[in-house]
N, C-alpha and C. Protein backbone atom coordinates (compact mmCIF):
# COMPACT_ATOMS: atom_id res chain seq x y z
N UNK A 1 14.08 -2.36 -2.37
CA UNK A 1 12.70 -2.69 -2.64
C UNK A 1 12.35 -2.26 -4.06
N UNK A 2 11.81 -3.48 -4.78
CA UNK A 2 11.10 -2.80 -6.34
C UNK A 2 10.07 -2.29 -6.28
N UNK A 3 9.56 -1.90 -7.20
CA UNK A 3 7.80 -1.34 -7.09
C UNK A 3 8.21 -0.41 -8.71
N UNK A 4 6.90 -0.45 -9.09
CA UNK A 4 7.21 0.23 -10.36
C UNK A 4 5.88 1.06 -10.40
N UNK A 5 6.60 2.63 -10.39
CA UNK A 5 5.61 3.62 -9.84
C UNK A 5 4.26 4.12 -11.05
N UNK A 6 4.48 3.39 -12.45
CA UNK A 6 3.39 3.18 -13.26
C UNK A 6 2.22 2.25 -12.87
N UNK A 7 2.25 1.49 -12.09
CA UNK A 7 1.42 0.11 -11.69
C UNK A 7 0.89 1.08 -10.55
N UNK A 8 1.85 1.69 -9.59
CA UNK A 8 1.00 2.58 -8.43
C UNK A 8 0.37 3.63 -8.92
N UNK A 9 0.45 4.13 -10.09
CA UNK A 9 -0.22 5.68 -10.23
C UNK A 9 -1.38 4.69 -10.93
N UNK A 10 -1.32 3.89 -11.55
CA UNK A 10 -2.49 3.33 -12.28
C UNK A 10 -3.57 2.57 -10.97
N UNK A 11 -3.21 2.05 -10.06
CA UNK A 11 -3.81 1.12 -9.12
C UNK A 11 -4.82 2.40 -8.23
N UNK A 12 -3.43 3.16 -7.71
CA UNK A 12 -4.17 4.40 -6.61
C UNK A 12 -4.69 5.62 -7.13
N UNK A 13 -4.38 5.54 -8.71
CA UNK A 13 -5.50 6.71 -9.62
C UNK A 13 -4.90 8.21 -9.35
N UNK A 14 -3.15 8.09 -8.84
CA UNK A 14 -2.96 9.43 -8.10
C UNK A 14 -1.53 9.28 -7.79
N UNK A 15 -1.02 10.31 -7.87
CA UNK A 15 0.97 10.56 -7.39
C UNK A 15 0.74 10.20 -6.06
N UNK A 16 2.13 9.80 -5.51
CA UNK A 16 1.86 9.61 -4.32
C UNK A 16 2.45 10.75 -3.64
N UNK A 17 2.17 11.21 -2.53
CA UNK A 17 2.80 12.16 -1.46
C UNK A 17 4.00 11.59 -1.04
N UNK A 18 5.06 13.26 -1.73
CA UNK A 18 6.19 13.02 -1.20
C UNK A 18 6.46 13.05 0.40
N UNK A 19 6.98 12.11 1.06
CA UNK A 19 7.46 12.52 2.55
C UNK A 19 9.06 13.41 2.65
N UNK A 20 8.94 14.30 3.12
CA UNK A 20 9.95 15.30 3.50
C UNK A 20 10.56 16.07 1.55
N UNK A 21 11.42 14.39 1.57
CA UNK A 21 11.93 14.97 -0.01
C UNK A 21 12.05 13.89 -0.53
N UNK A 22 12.25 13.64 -2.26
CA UNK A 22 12.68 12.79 -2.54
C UNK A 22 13.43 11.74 -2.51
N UNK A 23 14.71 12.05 -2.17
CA UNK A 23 15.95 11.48 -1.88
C UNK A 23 15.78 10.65 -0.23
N UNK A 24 14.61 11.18 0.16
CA UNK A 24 14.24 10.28 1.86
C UNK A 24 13.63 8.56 1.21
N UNK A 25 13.23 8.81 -0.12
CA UNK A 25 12.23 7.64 -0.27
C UNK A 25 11.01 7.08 0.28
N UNK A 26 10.57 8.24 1.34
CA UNK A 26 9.26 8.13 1.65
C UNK A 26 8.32 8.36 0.66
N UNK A 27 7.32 7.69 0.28
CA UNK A 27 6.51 7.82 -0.49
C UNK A 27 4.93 7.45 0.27
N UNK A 28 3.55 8.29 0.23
CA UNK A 28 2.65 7.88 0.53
C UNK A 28 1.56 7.69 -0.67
N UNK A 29 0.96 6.55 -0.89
CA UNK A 29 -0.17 6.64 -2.01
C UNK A 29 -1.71 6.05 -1.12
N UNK A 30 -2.75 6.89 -1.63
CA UNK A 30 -3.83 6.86 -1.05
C UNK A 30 -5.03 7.05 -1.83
N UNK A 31 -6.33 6.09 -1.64
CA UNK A 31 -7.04 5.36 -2.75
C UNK A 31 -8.50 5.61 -1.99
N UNK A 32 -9.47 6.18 -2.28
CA UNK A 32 -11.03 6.46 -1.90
C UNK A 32 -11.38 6.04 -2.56
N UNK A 33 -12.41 4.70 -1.68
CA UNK A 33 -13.30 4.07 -2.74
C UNK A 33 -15.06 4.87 -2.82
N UNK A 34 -15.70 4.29 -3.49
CA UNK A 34 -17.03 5.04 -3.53
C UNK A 34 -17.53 5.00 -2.04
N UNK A 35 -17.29 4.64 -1.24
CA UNK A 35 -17.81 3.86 0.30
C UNK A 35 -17.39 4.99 1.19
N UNK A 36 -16.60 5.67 1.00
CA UNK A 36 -15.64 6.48 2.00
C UNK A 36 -14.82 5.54 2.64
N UNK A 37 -13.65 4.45 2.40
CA UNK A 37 -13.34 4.09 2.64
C UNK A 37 -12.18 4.43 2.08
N UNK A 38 -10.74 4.99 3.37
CA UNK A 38 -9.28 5.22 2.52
C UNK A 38 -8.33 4.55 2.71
N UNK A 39 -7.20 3.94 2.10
CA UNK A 39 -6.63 3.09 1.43
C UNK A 39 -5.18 3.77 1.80
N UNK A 40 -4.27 3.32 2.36
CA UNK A 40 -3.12 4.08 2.57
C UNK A 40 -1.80 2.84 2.13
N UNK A 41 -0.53 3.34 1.80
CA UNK A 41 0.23 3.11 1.42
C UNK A 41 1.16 3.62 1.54
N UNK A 42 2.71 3.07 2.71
CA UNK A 42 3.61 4.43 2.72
C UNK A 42 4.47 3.30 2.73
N UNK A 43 5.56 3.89 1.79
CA UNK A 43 6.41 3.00 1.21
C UNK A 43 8.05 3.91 1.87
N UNK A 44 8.87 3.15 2.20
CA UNK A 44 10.28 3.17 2.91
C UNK A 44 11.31 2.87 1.82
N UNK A 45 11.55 3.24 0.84
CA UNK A 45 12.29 2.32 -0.01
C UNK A 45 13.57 1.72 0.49
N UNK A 46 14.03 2.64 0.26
CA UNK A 46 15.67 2.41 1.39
C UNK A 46 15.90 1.77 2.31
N UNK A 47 14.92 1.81 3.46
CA UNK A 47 14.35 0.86 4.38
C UNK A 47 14.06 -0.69 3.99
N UNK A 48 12.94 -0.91 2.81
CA UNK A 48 12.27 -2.06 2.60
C UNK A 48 11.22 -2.15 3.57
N UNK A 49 10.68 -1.22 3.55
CA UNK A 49 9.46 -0.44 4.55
C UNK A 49 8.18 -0.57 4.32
N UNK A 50 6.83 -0.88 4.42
CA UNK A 50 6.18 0.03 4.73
C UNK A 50 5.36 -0.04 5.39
N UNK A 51 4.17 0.60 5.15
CA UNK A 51 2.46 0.16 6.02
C UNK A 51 1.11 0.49 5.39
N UNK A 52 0.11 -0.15 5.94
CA UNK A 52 -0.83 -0.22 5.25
C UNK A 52 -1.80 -0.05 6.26
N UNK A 53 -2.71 1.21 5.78
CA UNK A 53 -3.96 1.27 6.79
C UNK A 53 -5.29 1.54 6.12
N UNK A 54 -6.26 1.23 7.01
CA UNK A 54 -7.99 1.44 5.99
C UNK A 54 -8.47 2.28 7.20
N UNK A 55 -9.15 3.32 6.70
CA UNK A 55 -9.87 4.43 7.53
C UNK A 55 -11.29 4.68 6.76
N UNK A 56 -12.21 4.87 7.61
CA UNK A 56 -13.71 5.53 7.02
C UNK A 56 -13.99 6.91 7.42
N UNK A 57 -14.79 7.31 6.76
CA UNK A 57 -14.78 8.55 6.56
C UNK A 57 -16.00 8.67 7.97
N UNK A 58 -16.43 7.89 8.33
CA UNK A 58 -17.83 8.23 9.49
C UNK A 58 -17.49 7.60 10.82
N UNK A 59 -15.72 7.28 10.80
CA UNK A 59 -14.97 6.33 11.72
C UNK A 59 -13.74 7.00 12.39
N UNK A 60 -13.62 7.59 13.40
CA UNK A 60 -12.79 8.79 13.94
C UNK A 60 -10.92 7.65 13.89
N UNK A 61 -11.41 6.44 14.33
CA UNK A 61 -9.59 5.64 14.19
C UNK A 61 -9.71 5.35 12.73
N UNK A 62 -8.52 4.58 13.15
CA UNK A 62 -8.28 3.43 11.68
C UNK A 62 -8.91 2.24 12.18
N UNK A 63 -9.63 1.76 11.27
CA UNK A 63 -9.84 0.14 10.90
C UNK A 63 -8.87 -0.81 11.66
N UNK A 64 -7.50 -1.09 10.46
CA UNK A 64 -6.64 -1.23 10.50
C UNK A 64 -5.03 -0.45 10.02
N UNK A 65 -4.38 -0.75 10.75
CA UNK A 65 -2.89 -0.36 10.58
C UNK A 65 -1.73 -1.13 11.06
N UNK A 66 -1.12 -1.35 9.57
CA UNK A 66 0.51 -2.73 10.03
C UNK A 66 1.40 -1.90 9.47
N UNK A 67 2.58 -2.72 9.82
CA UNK A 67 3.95 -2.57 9.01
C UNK A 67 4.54 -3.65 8.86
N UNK A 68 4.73 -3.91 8.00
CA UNK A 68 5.48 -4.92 7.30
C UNK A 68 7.45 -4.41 7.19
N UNK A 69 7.93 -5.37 7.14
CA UNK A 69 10.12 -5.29 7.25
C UNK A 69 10.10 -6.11 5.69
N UNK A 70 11.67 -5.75 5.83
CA UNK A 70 12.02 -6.77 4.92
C UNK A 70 11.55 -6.81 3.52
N UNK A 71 10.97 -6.07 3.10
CA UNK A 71 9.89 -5.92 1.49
C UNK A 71 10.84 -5.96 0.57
N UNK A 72 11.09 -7.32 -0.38
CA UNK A 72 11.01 -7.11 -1.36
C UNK A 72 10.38 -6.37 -2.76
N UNK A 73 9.37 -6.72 -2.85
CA UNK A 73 8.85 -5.75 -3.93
C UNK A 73 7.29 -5.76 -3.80
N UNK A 74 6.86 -4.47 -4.28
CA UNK A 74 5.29 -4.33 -4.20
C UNK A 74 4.58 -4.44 -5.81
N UNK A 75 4.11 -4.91 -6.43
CA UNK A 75 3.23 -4.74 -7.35
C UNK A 75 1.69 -4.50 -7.07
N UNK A 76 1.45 -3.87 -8.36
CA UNK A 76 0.08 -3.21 -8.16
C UNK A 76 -0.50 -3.95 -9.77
N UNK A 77 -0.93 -4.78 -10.00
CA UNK A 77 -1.54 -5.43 -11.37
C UNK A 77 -2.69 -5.76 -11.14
N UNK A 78 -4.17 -6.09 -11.82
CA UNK A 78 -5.08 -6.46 -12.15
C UNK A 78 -6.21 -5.98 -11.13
N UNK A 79 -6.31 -4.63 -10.38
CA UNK A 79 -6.81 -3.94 -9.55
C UNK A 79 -6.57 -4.60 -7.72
N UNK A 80 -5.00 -5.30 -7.93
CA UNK A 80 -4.73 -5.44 -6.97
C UNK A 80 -3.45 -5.61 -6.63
N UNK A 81 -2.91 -5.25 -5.05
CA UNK A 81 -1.96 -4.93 -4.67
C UNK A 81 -1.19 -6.13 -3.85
N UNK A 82 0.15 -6.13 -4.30
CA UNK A 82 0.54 -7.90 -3.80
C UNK A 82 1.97 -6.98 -2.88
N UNK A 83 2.46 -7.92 -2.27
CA UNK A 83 3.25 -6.81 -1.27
C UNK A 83 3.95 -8.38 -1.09
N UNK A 84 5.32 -8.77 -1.27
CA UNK A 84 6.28 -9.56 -1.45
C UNK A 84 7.13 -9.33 -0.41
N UNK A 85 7.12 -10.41 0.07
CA UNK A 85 8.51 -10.35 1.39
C UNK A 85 10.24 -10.61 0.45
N UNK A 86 11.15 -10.90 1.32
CA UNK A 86 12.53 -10.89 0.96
C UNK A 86 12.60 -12.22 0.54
N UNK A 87 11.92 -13.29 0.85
CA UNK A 87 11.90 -14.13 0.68
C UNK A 87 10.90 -14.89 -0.76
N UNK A 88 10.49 -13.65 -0.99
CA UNK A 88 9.95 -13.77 -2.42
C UNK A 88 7.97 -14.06 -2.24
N UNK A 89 7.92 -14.67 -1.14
CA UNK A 89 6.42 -15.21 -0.67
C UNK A 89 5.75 -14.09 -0.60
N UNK A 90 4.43 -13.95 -1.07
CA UNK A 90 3.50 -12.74 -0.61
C UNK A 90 2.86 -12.63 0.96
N UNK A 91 3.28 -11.62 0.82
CA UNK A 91 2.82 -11.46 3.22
C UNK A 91 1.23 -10.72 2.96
N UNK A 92 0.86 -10.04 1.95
CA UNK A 92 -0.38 -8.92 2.07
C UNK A 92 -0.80 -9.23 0.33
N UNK A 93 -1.96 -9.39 -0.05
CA UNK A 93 -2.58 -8.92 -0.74
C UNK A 93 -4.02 -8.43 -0.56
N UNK A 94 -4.13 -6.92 -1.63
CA UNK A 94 -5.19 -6.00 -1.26
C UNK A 94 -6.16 -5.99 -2.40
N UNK A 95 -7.27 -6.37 -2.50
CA UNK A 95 -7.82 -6.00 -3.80
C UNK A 95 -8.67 -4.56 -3.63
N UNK A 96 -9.02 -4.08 -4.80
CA UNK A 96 -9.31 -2.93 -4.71
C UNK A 96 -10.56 -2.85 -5.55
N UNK A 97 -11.48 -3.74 -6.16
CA UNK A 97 -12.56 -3.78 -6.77
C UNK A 97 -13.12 -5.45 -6.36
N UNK A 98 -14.37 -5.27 -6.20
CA UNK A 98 -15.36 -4.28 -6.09
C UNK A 98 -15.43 -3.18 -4.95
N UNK A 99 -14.56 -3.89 -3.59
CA UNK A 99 -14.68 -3.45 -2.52
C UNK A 99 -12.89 -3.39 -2.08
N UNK A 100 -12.24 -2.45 -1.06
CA UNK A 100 -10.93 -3.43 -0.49
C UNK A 100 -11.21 -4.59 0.15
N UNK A 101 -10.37 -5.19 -0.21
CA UNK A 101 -10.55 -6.30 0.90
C UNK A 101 -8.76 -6.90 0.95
N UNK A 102 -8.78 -7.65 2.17
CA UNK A 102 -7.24 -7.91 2.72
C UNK A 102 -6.79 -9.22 2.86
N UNK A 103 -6.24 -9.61 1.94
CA UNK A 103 -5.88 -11.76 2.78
C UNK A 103 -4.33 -11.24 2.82
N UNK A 104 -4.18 -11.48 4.27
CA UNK A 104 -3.00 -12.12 4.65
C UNK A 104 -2.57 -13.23 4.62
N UNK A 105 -1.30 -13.52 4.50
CA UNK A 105 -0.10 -14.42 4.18
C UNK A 105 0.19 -14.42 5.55
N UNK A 106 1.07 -13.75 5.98
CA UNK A 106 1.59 -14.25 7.13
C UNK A 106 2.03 -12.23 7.63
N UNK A 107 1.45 -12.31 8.96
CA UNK A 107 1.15 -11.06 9.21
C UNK A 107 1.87 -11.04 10.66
């Protein structure tokens, strides 16, 4: 899986949380908008992993929560997040201004 971790520190404003250790390739990145609304991102590299969930801060579950297989590559450009299957097609894009919001591809 690609992803280029300058586009994520710039998109999610923040390092992401290591899972266990480096060398696992778990990575989590997580994004608060003015709303109390949080933004999750946990990336599998090794795998071609990950998932994506939205939580509120005045909302005891999640919103939503998926996982996506197979990931080719994630980019994070123009305050939004495109999430690429193996097949090159986008399965998820997330924008992140003004508000999140989610169009699925094929889910």
């Amino acid at each position: 899986m690609k992803y280029d971790e300058y586009e994520m520190l710039e998109l999610f404003e923040d390092e992401p949380l290591v899972m266990i250790d480096e060398q696992t390739g778990i990575f989590t990145y997580r994004k608060i908008d003015n709303y109390g609304f949080k933004l999750s991102l946990t990336i599998s590299v090794h795998e071609s992993q990950c998932s994506v969930s939205l939580s509120y801060k005045h909302f005891k579950g999640l919103i939503f929560n998926f996982e996506l297989e197979d990931i080719n590559q994630i980019k994070g450009e123009n305050n939004r997040l495109t999430i690429l299957g193996n097949d090159g097609n986008k399965e998820v894009e997330i924008s992140f201004k003004p508000h999140f919001s989610l169009k699925t591809v094929r889910l």
